[in-house]
N, C-alpha and C. Protein backbone atom coordinates (compact mmCIF):
# COMPACT_ATOMS: atom_id res chain seq x y z
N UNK A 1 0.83 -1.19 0.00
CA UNK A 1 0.00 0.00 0.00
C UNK A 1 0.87 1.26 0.00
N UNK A 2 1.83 1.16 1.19
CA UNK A 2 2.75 2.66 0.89
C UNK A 2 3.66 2.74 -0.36
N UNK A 3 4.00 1.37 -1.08
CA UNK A 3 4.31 1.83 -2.11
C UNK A 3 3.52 2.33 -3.24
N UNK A 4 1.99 1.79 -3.42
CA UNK A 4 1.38 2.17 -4.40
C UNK A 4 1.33 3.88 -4.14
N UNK A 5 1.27 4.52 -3.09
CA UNK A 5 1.33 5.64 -2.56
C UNK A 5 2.17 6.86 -3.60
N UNK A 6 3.45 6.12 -3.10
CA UNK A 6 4.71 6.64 -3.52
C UNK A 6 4.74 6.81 -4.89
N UNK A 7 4.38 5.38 -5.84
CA UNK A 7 4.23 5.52 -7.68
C UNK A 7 2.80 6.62 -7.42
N UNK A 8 1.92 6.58 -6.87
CA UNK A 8 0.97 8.06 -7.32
C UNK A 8 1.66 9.16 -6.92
N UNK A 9 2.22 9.28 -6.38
CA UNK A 9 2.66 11.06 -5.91
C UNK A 9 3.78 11.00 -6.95
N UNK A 10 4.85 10.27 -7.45
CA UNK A 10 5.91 10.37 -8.07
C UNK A 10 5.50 10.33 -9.66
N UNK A 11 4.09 9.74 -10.00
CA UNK A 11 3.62 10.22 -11.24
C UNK A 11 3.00 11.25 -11.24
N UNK A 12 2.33 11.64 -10.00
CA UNK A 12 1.44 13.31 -9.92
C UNK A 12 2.62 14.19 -10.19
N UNK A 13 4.24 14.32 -9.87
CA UNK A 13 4.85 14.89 -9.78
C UNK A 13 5.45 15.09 -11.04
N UNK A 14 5.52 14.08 -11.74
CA UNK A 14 5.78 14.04 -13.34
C UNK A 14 4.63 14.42 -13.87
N UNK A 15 3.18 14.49 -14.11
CA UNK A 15 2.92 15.24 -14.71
C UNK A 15 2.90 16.69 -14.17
N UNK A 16 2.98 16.94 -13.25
CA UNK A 16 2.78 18.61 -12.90
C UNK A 16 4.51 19.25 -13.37
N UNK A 17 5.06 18.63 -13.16
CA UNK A 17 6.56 18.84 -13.89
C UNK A 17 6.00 19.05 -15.41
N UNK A 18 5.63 18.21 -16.55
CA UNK A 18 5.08 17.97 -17.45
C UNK A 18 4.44 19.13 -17.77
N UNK A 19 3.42 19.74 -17.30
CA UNK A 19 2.72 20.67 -17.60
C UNK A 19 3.22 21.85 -17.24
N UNK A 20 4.06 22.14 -16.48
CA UNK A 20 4.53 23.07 -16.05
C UNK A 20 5.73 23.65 -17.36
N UNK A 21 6.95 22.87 -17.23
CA UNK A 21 7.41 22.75 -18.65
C UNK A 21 6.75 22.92 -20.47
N UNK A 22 5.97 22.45 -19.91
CA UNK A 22 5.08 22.34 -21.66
C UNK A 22 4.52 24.04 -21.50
N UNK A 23 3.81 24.42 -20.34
CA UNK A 23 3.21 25.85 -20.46
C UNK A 23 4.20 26.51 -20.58
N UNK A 24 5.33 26.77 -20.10
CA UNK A 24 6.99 27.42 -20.22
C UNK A 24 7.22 27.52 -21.61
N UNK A 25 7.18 26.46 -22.52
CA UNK A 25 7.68 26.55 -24.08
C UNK A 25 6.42 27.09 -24.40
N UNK A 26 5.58 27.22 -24.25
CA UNK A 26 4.43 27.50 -25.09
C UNK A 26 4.47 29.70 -24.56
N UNK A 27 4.43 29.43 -23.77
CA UNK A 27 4.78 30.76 -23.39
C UNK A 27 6.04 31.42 -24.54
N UNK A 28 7.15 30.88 -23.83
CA UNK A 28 8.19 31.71 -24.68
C UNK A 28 7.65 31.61 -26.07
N UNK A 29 6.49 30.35 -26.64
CA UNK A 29 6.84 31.11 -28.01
C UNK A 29 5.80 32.13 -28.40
N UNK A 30 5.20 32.31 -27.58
CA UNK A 30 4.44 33.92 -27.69
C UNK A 30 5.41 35.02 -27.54
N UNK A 31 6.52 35.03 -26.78
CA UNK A 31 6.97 36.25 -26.59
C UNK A 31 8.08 36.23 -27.02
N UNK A 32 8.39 35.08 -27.83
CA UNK A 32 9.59 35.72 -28.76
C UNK A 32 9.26 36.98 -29.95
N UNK A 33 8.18 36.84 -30.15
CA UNK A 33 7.65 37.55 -31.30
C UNK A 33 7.16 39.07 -30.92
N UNK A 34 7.12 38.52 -29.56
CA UNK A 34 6.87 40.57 -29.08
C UNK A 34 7.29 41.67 -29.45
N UNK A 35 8.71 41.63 -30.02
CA UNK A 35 9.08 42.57 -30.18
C UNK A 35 8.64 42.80 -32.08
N UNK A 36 8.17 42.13 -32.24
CA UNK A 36 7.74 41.71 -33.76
C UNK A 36 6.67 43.51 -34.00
N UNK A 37 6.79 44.66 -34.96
CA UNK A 37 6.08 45.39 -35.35
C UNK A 37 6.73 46.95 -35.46
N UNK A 38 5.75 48.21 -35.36
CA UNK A 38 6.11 49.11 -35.67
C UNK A 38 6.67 49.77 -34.19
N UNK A 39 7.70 50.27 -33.93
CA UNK A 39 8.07 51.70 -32.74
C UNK A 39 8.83 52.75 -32.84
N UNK A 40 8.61 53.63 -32.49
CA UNK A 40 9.12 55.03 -32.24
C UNK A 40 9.55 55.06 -30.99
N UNK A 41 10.99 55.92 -30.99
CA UNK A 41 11.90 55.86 -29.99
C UNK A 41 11.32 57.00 -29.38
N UNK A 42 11.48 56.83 -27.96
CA UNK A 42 10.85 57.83 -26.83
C UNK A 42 11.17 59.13 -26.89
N UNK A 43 11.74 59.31 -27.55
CA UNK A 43 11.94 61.02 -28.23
C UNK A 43 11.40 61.21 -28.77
N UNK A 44 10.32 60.23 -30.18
CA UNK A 44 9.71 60.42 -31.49
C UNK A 44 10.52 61.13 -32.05
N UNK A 45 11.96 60.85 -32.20
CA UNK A 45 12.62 61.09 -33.19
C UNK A 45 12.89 60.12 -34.55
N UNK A 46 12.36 59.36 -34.22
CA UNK A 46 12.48 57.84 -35.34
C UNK A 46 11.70 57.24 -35.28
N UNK A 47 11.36 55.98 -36.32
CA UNK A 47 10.83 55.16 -36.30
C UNK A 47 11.60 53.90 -36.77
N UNK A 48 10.93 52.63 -36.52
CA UNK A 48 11.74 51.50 -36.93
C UNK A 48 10.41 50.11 -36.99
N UNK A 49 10.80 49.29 -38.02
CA UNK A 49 10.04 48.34 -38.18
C UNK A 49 10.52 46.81 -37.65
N UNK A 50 10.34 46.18 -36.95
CA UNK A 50 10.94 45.07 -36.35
C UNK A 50 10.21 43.77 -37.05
N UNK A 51 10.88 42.93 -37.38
CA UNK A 51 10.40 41.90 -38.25
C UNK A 51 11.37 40.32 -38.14
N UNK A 52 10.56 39.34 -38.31
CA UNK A 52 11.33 38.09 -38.15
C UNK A 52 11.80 37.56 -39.69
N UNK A 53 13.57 37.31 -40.00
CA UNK A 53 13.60 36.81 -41.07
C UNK A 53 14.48 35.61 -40.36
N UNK A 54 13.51 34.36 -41.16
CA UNK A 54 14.14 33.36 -40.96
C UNK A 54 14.08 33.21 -39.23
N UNK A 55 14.90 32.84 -38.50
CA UNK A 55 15.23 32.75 -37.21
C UNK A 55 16.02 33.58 -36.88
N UNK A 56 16.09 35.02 -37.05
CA UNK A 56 16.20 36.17 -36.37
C UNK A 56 15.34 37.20 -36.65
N UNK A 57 15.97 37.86 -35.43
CA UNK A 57 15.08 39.36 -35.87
C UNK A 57 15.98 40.55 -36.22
N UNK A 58 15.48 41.19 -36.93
CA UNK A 58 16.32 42.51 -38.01
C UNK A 58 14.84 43.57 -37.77
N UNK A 59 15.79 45.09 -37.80
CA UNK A 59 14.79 45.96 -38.08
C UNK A 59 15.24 47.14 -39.13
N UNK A 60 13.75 47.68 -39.79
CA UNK A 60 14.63 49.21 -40.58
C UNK A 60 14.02 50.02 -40.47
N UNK A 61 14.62 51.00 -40.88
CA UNK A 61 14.55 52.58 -40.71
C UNK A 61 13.28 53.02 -41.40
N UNK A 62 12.54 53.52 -40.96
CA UNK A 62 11.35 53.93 -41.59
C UNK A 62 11.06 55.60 -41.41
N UNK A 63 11.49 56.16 -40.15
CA UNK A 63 11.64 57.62 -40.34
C UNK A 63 12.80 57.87 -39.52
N UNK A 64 13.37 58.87 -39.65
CA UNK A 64 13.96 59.66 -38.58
C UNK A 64 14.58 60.78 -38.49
N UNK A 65 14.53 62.21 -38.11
CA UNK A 65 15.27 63.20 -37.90
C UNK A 65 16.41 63.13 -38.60
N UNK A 66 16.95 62.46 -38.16
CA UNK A 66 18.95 62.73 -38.86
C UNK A 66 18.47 61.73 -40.27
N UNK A 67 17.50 60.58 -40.72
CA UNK A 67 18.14 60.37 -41.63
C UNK A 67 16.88 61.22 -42.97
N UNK A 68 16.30 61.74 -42.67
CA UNK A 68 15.38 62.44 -43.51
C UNK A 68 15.89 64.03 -43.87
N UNK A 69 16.11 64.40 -45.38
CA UNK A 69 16.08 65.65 -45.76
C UNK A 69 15.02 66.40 -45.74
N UNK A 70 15.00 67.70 -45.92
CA UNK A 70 13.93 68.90 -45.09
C UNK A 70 13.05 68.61 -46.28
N UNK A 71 13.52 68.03 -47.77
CA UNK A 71 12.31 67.69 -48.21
C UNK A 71 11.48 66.72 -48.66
N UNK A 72 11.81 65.74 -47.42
CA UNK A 72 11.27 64.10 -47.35
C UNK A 72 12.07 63.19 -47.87
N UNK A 73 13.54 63.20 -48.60
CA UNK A 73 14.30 62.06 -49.38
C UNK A 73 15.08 61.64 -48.30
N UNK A 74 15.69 60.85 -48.41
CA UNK A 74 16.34 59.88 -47.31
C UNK A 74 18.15 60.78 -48.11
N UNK A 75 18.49 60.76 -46.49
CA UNK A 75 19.47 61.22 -46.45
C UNK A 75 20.30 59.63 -47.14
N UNK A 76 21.84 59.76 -47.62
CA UNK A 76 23.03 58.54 -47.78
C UNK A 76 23.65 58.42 -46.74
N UNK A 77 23.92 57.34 -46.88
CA UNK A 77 24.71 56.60 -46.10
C UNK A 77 26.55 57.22 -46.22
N UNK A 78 26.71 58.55 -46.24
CA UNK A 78 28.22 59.35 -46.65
C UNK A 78 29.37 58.47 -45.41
N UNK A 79 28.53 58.29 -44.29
CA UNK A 79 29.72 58.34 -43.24
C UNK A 79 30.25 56.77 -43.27
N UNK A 80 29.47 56.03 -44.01
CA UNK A 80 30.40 54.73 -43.98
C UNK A 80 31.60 54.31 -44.71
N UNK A 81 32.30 53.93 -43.95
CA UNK A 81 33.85 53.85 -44.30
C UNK A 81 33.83 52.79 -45.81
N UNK A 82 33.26 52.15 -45.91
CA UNK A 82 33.40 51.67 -47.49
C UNK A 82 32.28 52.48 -48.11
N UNK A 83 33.10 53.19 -49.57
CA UNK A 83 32.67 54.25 -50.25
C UNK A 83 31.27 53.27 -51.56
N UNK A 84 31.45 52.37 -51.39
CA UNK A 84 30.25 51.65 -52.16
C UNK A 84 28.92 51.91 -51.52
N UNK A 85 28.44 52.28 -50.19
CA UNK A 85 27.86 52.15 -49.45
C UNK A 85 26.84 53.71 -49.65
N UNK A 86 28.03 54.93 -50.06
CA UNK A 86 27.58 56.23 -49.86
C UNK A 86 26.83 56.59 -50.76
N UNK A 87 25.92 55.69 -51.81
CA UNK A 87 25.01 56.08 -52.16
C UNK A 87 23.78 55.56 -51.72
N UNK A 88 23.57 54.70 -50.83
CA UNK A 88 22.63 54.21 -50.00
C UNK A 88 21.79 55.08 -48.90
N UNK A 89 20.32 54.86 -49.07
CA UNK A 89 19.51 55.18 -48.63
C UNK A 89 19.52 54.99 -47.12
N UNK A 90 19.46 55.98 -46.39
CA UNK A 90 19.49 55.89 -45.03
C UNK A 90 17.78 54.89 -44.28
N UNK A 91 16.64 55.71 -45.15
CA UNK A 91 15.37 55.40 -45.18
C UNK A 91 15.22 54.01 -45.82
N UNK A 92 14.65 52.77 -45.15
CA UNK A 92 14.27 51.76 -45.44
C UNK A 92 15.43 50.77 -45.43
N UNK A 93 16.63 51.25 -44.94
CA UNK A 93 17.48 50.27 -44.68
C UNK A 93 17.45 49.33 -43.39
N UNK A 94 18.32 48.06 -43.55
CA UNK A 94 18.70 47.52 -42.42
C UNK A 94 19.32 47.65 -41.71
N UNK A 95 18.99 48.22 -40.48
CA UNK A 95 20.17 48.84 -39.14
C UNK A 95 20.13 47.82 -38.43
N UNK A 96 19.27 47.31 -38.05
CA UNK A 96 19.63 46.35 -36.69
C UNK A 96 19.11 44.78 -37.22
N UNK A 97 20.15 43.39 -37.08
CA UNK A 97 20.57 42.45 -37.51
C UNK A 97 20.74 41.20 -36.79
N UNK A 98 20.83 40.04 -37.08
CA UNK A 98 21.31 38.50 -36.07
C UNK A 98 20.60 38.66 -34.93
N UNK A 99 19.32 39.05 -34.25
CA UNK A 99 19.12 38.78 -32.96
C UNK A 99 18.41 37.75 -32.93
N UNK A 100 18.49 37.34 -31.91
CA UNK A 100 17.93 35.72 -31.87
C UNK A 100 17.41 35.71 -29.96
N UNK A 101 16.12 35.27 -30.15
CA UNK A 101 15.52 35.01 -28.93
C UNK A 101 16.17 33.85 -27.96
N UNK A 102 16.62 34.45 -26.57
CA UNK A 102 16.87 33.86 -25.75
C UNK A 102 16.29 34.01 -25.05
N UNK A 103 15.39 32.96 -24.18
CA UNK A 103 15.29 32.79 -22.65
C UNK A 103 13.86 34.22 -22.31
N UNK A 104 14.58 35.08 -22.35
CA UNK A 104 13.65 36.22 -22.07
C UNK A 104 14.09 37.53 -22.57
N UNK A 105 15.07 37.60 -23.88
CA UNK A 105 15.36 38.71 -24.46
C UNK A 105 16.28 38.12 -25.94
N UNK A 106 16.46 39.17 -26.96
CA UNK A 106 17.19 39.11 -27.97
C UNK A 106 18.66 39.71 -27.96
N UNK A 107 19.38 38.66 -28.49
CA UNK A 107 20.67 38.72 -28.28
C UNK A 107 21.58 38.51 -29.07
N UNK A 108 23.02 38.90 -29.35
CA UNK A 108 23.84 38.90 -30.71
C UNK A 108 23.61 38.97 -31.84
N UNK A 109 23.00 40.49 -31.13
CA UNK A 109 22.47 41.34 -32.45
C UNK A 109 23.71 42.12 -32.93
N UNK A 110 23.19 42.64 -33.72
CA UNK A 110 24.18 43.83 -33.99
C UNK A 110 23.44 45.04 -34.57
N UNK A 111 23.57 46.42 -34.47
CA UNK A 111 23.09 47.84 -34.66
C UNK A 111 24.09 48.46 -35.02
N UNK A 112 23.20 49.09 -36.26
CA UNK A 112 24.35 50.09 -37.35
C UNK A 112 23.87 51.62 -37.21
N UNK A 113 25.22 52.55 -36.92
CA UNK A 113 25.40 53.85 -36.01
C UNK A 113 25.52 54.93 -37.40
N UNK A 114 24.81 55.02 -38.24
CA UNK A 114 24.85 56.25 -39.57
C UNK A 114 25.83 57.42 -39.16
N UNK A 115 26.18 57.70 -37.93
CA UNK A 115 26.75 58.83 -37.93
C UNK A 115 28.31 58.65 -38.10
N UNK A 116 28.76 57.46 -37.92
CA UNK A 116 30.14 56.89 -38.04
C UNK A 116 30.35 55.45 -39.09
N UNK A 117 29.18 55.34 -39.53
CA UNK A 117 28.96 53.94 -40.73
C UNK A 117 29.58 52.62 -39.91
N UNK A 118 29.46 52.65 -38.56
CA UNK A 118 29.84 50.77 -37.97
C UNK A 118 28.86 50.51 -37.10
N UNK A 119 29.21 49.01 -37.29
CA UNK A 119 28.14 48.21 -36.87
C UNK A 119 28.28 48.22 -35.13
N UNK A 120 27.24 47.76 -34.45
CA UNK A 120 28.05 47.55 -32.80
C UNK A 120 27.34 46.43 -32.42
N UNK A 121 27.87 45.61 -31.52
CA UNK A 121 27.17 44.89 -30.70
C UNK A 121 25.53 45.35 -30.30
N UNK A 122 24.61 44.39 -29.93
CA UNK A 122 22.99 45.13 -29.46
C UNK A 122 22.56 43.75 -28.91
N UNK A 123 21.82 43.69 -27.81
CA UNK A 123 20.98 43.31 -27.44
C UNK A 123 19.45 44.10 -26.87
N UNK A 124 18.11 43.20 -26.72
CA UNK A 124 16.98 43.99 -27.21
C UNK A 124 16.06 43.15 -25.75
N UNK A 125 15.13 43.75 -25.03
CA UNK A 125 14.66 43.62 -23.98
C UNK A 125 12.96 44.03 -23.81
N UNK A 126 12.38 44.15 -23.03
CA UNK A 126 10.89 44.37 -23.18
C UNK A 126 10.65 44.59 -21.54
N UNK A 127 10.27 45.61 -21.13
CA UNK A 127 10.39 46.46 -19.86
C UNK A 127 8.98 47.31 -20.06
N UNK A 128 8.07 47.30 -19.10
CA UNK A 128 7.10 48.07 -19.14
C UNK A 128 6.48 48.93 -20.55
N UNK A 129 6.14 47.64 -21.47
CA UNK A 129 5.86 47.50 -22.81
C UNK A 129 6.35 48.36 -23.54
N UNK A 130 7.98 48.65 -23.17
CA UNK A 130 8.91 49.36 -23.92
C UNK A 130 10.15 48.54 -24.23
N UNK A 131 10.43 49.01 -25.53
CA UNK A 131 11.47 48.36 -26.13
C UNK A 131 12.82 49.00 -25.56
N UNK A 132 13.86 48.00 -24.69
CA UNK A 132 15.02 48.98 -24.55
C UNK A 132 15.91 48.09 -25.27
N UNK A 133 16.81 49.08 -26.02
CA UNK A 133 17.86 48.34 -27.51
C UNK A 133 19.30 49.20 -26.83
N UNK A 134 20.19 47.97 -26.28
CA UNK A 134 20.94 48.53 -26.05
C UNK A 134 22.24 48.50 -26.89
N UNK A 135 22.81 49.06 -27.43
CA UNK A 135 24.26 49.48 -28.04
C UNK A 135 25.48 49.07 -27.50
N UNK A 136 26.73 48.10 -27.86
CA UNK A 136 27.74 48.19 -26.81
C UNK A 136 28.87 48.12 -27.67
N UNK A 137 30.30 48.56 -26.88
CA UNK A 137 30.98 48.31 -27.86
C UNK A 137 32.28 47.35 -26.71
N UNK A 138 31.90 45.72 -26.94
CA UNK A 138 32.93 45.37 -26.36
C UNK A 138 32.44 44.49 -25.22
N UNK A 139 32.36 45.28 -23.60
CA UNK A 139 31.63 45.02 -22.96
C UNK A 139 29.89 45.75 -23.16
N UNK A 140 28.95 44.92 -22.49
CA UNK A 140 27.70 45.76 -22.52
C UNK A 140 27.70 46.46 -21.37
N UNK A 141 28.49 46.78 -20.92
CA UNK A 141 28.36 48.32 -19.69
C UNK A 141 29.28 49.48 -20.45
N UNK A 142 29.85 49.42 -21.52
CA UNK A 142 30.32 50.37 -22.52
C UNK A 142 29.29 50.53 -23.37
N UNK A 143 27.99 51.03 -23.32
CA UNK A 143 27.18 51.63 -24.34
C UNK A 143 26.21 52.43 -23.98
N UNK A 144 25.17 52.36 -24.66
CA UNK A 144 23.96 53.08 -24.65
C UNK A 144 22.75 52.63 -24.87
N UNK A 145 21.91 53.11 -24.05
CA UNK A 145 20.29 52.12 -24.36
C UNK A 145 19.16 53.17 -24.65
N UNK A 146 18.72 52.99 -25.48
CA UNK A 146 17.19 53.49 -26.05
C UNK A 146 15.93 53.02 -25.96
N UNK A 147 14.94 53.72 -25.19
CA UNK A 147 13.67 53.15 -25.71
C UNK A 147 13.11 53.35 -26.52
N UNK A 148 11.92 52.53 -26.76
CA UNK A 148 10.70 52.36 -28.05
C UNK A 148 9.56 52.01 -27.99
N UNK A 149 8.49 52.87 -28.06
CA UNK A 149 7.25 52.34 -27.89
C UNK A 149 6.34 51.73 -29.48
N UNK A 150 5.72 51.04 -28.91
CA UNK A 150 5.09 50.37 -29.73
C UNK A 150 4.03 51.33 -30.28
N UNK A 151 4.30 51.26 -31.71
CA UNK A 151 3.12 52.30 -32.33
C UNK A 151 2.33 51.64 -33.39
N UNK A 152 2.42 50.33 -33.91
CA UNK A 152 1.76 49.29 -34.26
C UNK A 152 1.67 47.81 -33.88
């Protein structure tokens, strides 16, 4: 009898393990995709489109202050160090690249800086339904972080 005991609690325990686990994957794969759509950085100085290709996520430029001329054309790409580049459209390009969902954020990314044409390290987070994209060069306590709210 105390063993039949023991096989019920030690299978109750496998499935609640079971379900517990199974709701965990099913979760993350809702929120890998969160960051999936349209935001504007908390300045509303920009905009950016976030999108899944393949098994990462990449985003592009859709408006912004520095890369828009006063009469709507997309500024070039002048400041990047390979001169093939400087006729490229600042507007509708790919700035941010390789992130890939981990655990509870996107990671080994990389983000491209128009004002100096290089790429940097980025990882990407979700904080009080704001996007913070942080910048690093090296270590990630050498950079900078931005938010983004969701505007689609």
């Amino acid at each position: 009898m105390k063993s039949m005991n023991v096989t019920i609690v030690k299978s109750a325990l496998i499935l609640i393990i079971g379900v517990i686990c199974t709701t965990s994957l099913q979760a993350q794969d809702v929120n890998k995709n969160a960051i999936v759509g349209v935001w504007e950085s908390e300045d509303k100085d920009a905009k950016m489109e976030i999108f899944k290709d393949g098994n990462e996520y990449k985003a592009k430029l859709l408006w912004g202050k520095d890369i828009v001329n006063a009469d709507g054309t997309s500024k070039k790409d002048v400041n990047n160090p390979d001169e093939k580049f400087h006729n490229r459209d600042l507007l509708g390009m790919t700035y941010m690249k390789c992130l890939k969902f981990d655990d509870d954020q996107w990671e080994k990314g990389q983000v491209y800086n128009n004002a100096n044409g290089k790429w940097y390290k980025c990882y990407v987070w979700l904080e009080n339904k704001q996007i913070h994209l942080r910048g690093y060069l090296g270590m990630k306590m050498l950079g900078q972080t931005t938010k983004w709210n969701q505007i689609k």
